[in-house]
N, C-alpha and C. Protein backbone atom coordinates (compact mmCIF):
# COMPACT_ATOMS: atom_id res chain seq x y z
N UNK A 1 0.85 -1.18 0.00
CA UNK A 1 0.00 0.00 0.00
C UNK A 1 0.89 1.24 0.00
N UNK A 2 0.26 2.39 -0.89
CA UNK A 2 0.94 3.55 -1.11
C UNK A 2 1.39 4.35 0.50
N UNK A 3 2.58 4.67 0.58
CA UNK A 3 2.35 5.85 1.70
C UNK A 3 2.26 7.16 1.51
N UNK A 4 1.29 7.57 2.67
CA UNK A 4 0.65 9.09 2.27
C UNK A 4 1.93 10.10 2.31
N UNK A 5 2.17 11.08 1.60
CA UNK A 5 3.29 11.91 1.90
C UNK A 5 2.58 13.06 3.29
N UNK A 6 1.73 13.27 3.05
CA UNK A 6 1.56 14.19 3.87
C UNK A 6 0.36 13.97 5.16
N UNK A 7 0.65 13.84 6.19
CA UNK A 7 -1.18 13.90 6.88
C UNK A 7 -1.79 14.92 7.81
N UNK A 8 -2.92 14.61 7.97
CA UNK A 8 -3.44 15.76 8.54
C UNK A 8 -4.55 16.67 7.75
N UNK A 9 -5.70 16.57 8.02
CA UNK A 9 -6.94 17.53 7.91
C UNK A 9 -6.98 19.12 7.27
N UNK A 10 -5.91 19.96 7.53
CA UNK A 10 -5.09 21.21 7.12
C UNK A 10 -5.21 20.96 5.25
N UNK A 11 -4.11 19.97 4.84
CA UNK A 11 -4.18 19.23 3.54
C UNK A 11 -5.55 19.04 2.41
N UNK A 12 -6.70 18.96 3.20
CA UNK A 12 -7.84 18.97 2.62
C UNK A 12 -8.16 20.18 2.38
N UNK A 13 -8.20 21.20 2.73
CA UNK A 13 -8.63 22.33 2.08
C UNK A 13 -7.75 23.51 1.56
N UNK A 14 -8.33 23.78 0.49
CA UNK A 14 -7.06 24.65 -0.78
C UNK A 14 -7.92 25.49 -0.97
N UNK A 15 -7.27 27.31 -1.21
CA UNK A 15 -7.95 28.38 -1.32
C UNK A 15 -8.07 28.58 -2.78
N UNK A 16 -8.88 28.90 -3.21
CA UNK A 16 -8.89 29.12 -4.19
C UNK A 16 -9.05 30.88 -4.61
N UNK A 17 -8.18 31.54 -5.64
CA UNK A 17 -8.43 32.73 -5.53
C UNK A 17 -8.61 33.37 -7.11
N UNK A 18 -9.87 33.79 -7.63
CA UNK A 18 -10.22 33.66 -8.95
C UNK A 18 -9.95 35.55 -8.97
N UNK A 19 -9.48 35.77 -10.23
CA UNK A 19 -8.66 37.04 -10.65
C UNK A 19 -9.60 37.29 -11.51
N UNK A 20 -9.81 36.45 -13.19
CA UNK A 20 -10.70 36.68 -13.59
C UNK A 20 -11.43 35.37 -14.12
N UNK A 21 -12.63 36.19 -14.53
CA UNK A 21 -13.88 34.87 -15.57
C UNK A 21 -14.30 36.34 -16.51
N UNK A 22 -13.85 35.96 -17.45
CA UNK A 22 -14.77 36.82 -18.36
C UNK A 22 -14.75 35.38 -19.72
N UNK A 23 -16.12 35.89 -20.15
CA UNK A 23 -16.90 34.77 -20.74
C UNK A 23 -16.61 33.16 -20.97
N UNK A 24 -16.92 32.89 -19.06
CA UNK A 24 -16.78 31.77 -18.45
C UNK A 24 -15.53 30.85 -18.23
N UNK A 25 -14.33 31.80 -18.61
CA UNK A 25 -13.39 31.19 -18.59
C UNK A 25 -12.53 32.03 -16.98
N UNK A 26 -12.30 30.71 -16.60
CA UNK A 26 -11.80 31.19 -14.75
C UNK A 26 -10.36 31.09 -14.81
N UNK A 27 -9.46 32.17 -14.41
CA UNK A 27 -7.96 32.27 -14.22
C UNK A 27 -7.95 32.69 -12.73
N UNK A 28 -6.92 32.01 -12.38
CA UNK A 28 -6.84 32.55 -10.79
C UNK A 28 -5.54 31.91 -10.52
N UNK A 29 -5.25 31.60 -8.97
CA UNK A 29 -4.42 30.46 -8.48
C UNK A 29 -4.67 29.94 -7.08
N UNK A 30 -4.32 28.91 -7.07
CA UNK A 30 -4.70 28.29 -5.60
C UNK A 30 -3.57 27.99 -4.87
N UNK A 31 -3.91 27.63 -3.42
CA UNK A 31 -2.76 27.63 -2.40
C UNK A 31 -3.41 26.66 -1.18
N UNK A 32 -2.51 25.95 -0.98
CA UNK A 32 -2.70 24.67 -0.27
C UNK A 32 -1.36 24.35 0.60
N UNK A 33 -1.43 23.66 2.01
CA UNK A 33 -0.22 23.74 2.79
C UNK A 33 1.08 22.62 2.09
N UNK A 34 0.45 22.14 0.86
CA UNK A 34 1.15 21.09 0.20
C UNK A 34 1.48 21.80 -1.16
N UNK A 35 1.20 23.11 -1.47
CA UNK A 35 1.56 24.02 -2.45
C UNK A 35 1.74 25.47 -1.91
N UNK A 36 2.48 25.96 -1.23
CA UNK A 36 2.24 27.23 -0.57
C UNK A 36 2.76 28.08 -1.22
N UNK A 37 2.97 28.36 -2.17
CA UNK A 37 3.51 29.53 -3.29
C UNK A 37 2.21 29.51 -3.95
N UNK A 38 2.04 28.52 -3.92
CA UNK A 38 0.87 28.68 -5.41
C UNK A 38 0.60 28.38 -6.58
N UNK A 39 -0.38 28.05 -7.15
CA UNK A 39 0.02 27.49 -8.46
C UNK A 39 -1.25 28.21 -9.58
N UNK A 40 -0.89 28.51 -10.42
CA UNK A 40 -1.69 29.53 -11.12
C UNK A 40 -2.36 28.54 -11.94
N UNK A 41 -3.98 29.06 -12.33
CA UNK A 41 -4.78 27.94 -13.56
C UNK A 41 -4.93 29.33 -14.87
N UNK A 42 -5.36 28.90 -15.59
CA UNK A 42 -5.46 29.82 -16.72
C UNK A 42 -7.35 29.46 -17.57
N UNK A 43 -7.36 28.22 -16.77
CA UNK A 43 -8.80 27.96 -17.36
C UNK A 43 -9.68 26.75 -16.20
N UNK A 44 -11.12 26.50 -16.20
CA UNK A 44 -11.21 25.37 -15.01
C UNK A 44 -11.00 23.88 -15.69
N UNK A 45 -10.47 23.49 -16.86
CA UNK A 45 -9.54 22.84 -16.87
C UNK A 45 -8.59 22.18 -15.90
N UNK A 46 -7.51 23.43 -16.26
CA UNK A 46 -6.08 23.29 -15.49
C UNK A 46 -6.39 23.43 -14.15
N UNK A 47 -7.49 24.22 -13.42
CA UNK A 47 -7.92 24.31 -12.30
C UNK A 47 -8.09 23.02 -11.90
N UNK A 48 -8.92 21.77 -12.42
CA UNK A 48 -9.22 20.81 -12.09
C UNK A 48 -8.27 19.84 -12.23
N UNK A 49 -7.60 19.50 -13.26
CA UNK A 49 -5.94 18.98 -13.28
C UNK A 49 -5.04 19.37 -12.05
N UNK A 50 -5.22 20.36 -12.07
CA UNK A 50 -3.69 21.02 -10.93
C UNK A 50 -4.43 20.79 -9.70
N UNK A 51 -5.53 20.55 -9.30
CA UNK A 51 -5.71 20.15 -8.25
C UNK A 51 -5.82 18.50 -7.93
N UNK A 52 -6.39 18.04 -8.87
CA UNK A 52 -6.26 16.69 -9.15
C UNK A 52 -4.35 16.10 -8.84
N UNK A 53 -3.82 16.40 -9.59
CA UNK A 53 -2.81 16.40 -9.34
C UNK A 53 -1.91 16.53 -8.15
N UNK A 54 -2.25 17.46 -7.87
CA UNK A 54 -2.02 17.60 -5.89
C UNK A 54 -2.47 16.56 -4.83
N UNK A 55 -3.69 16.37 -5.85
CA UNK A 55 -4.00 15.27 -4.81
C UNK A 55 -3.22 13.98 -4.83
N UNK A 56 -3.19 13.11 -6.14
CA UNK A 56 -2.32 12.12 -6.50
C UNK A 56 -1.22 12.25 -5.76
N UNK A 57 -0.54 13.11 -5.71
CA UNK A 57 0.84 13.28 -5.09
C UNK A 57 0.92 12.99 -3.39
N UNK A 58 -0.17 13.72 -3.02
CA UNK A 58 -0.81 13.66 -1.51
C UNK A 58 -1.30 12.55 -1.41
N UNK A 59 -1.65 11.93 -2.40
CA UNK A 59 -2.47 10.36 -2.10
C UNK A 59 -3.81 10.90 -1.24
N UNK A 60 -4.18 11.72 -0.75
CA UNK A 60 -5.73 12.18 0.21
C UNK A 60 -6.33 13.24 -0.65
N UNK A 61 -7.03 13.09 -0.94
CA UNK A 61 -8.26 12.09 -0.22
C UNK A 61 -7.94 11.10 -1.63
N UNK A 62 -7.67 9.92 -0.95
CA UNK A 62 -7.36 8.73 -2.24
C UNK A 62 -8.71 8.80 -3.17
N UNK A 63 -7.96 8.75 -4.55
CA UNK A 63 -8.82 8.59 -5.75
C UNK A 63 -9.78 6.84 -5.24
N UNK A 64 -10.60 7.12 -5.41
CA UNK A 64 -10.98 5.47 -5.71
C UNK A 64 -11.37 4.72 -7.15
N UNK A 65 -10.37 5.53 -8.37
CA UNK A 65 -10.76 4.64 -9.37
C UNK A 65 -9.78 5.18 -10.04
N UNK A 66 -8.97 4.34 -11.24
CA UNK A 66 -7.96 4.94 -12.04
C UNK A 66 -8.23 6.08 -12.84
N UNK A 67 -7.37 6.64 -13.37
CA UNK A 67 -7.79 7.86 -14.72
C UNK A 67 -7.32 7.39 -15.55
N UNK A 68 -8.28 7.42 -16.54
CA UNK A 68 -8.34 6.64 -18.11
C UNK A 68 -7.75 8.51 -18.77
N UNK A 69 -7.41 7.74 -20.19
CA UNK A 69 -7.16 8.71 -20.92
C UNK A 69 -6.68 8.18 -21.91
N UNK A 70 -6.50 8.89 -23.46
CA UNK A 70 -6.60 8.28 -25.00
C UNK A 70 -4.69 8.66 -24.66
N UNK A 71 -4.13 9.08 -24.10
CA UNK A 71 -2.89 9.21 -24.39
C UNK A 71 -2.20 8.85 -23.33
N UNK A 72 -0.95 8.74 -22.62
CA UNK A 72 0.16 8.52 -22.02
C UNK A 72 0.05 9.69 -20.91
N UNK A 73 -0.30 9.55 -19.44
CA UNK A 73 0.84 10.35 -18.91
C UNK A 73 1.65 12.04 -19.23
N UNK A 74 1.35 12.62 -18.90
CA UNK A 74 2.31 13.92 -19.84
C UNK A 74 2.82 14.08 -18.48
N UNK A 75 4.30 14.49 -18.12
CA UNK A 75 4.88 15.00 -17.16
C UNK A 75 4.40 16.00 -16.34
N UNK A 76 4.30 16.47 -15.28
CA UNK A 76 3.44 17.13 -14.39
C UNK A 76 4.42 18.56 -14.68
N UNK A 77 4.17 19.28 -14.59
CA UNK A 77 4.69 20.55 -14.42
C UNK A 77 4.29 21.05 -12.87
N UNK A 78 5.40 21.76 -11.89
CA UNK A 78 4.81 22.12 -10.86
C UNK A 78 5.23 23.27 -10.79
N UNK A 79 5.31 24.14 -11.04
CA UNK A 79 5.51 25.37 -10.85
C UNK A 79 5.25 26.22 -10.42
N UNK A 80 5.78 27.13 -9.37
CA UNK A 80 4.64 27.92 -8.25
C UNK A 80 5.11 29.18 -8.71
N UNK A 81 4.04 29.94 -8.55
CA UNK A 81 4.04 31.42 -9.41
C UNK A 81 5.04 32.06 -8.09
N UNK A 82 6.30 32.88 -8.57
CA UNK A 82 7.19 33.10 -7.30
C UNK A 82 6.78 34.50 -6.80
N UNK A 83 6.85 34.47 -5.68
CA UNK A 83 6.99 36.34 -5.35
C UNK A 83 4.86 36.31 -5.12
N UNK A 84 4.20 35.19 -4.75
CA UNK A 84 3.20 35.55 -4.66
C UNK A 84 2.64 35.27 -3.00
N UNK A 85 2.45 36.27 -2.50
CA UNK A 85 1.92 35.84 -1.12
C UNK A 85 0.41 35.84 -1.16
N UNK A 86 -0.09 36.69 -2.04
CA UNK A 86 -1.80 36.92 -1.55
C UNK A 86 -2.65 36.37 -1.92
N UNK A 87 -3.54 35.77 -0.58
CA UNK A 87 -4.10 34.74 -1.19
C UNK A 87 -5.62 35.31 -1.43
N UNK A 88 -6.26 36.19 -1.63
CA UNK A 88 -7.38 36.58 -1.85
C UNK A 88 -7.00 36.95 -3.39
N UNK A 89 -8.39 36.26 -4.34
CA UNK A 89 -8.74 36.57 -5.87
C UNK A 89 -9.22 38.51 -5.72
N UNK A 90 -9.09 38.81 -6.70
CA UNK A 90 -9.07 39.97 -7.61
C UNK A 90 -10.92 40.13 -7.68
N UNK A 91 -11.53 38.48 -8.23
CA UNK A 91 -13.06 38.41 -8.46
C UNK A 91 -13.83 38.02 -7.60
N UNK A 92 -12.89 36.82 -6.51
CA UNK A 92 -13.88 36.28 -5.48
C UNK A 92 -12.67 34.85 -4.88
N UNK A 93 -12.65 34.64 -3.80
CA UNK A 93 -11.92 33.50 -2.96
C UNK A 93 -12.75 32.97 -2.51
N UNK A 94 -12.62 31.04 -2.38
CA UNK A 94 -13.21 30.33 -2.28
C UNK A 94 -12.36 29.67 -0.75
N UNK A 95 -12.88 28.76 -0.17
CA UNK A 95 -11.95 27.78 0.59
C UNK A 95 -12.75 26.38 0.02
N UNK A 96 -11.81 25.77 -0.14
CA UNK A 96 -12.40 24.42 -1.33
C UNK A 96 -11.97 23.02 -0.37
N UNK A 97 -13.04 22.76 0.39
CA UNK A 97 -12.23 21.33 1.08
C UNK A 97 -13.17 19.91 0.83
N UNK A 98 -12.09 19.14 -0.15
CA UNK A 98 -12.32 18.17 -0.93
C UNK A 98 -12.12 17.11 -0.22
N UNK A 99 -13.59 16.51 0.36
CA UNK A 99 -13.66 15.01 1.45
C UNK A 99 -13.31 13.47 0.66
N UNK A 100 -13.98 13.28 -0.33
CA UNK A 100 -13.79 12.44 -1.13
C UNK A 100 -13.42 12.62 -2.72
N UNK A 101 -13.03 11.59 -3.10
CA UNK A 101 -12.90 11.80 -4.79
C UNK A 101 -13.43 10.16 -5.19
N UNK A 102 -14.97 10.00 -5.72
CA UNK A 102 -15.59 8.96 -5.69
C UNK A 102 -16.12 9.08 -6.59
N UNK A 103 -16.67 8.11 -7.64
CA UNK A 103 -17.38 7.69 -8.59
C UNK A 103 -16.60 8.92 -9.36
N UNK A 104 -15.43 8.91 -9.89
CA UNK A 104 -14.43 9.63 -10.72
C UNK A 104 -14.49 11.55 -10.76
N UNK A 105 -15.20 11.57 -9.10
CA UNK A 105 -15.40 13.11 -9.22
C UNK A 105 -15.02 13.69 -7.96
N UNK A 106 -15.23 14.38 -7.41
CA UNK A 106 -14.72 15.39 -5.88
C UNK A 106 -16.65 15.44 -5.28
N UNK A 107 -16.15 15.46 -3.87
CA UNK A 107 -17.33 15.41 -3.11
C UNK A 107 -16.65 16.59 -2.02
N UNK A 108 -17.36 17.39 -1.20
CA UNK A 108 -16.87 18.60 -0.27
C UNK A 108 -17.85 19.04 0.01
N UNK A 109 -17.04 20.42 0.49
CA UNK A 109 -18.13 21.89 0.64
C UNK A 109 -16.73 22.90 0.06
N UNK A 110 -17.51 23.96 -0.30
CA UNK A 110 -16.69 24.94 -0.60
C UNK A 110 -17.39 26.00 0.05
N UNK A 111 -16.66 26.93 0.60
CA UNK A 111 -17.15 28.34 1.23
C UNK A 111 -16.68 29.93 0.47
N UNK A 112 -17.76 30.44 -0.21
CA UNK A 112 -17.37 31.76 -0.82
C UNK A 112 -17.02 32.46 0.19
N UNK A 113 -16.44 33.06 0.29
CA UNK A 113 -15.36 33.99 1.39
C UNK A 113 -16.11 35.67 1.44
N UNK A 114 -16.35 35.82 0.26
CA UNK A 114 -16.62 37.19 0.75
C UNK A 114 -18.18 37.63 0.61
N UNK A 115 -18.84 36.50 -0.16
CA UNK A 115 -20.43 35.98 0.18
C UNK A 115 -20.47 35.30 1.78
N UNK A 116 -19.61 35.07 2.46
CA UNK A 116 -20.02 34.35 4.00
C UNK A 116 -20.97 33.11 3.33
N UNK A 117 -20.68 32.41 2.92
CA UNK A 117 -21.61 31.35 2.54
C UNK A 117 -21.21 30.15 2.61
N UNK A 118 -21.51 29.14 2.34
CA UNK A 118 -20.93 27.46 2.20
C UNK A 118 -22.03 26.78 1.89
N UNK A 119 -21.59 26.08 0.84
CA UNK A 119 -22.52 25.27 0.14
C UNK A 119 -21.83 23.58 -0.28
N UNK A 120 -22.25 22.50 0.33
CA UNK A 120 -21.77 21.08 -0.26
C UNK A 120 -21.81 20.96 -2.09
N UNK A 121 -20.72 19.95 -2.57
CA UNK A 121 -20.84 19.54 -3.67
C UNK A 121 -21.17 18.29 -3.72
N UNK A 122 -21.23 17.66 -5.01
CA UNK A 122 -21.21 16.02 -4.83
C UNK A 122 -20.51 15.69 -6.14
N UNK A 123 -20.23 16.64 -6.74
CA UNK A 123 -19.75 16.50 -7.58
C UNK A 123 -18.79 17.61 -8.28
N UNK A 124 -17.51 17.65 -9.48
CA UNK A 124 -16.89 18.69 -9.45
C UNK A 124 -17.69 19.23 -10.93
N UNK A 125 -18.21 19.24 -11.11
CA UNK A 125 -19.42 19.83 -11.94
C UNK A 125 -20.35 20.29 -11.24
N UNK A 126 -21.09 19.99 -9.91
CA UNK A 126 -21.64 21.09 -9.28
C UNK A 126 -20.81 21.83 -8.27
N UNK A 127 -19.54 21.63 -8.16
CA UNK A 127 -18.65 22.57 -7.66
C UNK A 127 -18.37 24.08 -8.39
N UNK A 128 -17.98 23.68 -10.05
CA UNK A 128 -18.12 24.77 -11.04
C UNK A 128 -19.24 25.39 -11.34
N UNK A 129 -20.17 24.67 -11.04
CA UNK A 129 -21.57 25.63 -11.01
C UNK A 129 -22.31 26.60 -9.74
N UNK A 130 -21.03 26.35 -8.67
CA UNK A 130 -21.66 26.54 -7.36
C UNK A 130 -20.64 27.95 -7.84
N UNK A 131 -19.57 27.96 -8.14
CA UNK A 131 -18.55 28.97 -8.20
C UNK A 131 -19.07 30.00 -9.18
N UNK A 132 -19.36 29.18 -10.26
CA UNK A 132 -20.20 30.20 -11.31
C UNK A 132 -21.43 30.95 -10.86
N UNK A 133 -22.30 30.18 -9.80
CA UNK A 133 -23.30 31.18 -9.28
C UNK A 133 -22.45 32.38 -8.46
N UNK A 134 -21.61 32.13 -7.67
CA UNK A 134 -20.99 33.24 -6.94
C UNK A 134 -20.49 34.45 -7.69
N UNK A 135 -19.45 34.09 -8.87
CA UNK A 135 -19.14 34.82 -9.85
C UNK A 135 -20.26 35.96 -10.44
N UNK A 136 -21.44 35.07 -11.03
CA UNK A 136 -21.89 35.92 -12.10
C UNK A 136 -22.89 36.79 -11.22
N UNK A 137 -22.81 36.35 -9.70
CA UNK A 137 -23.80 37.14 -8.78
C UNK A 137 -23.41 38.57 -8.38
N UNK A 138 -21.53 38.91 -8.36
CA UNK A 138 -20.77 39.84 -8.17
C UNK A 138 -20.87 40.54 -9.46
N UNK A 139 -21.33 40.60 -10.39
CA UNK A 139 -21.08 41.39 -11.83
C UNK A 139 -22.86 42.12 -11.74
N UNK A 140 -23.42 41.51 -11.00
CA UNK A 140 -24.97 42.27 -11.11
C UNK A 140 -24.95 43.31 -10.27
């Protein structure tokens, strides 16, 4: 059996800090005690990769099913945006703490930060839709 690199409860939740979304596309970067520089997304894509990814590495919250894919593996890039301390988005900060990753998706709660709010997911498709309500609620 794999050993966990890291443990501890802290590990489960990663900030998320969104800069921009203009026509639905989310750039930001997130920060986690297992990434503490940071790691920048450019779309929720890479958002969902680069966190995915973090996790694999962390082994927690263990995947419970392989990742398929039509190609090989591509080398991970980890790169932490340097010289960045702040962790509050430009559009809106999230705190994102991911309990499971089951039936090939993320299960949690995430809390909008500057809505005071928290809302469960069950999935990372209603995670992006929970974020997108927050988003397009700040532009009205």
């Amino acid at each position: 059996m794999a050993k966990r690199i890291l443990q501890g409860n802290q590990y489960r939740t990663t900030v998320v800090c969104v800069d921009s979304y203009e026509n639905g596309v989310l750039q930001g970067r997130f920060f986690n005690p297992a990434c503490p520089q940071g790691r920048p997304f450019g779309s929720l894509m890479q958002f969902f990769t680069g966190i995915d990814e973090m996790f694999d590495r962390l082994k927690m919250p263990q995947s419970f099913t392989a990742n398929r894919s039509f190609s090989s593996p591509a080398a991970v890039s980890n790169r932490a945006e340097q010289g960045e301390a702040c962790r509050q988005g430009k559009l809106a900060t999230f705190s994102l703490r991911v309990m499971f990753r089951r039936n090939a998706s993320w299960q949690g709660a995430v809390s909008w930060l500057e809505g005071g709010q928290e809302e469960s997911f069950r999935s990372a498709l209603e995670l992006a839709f929970l974020m997108d309500s927050a988003l397009e609620s700040r532009r009205k």
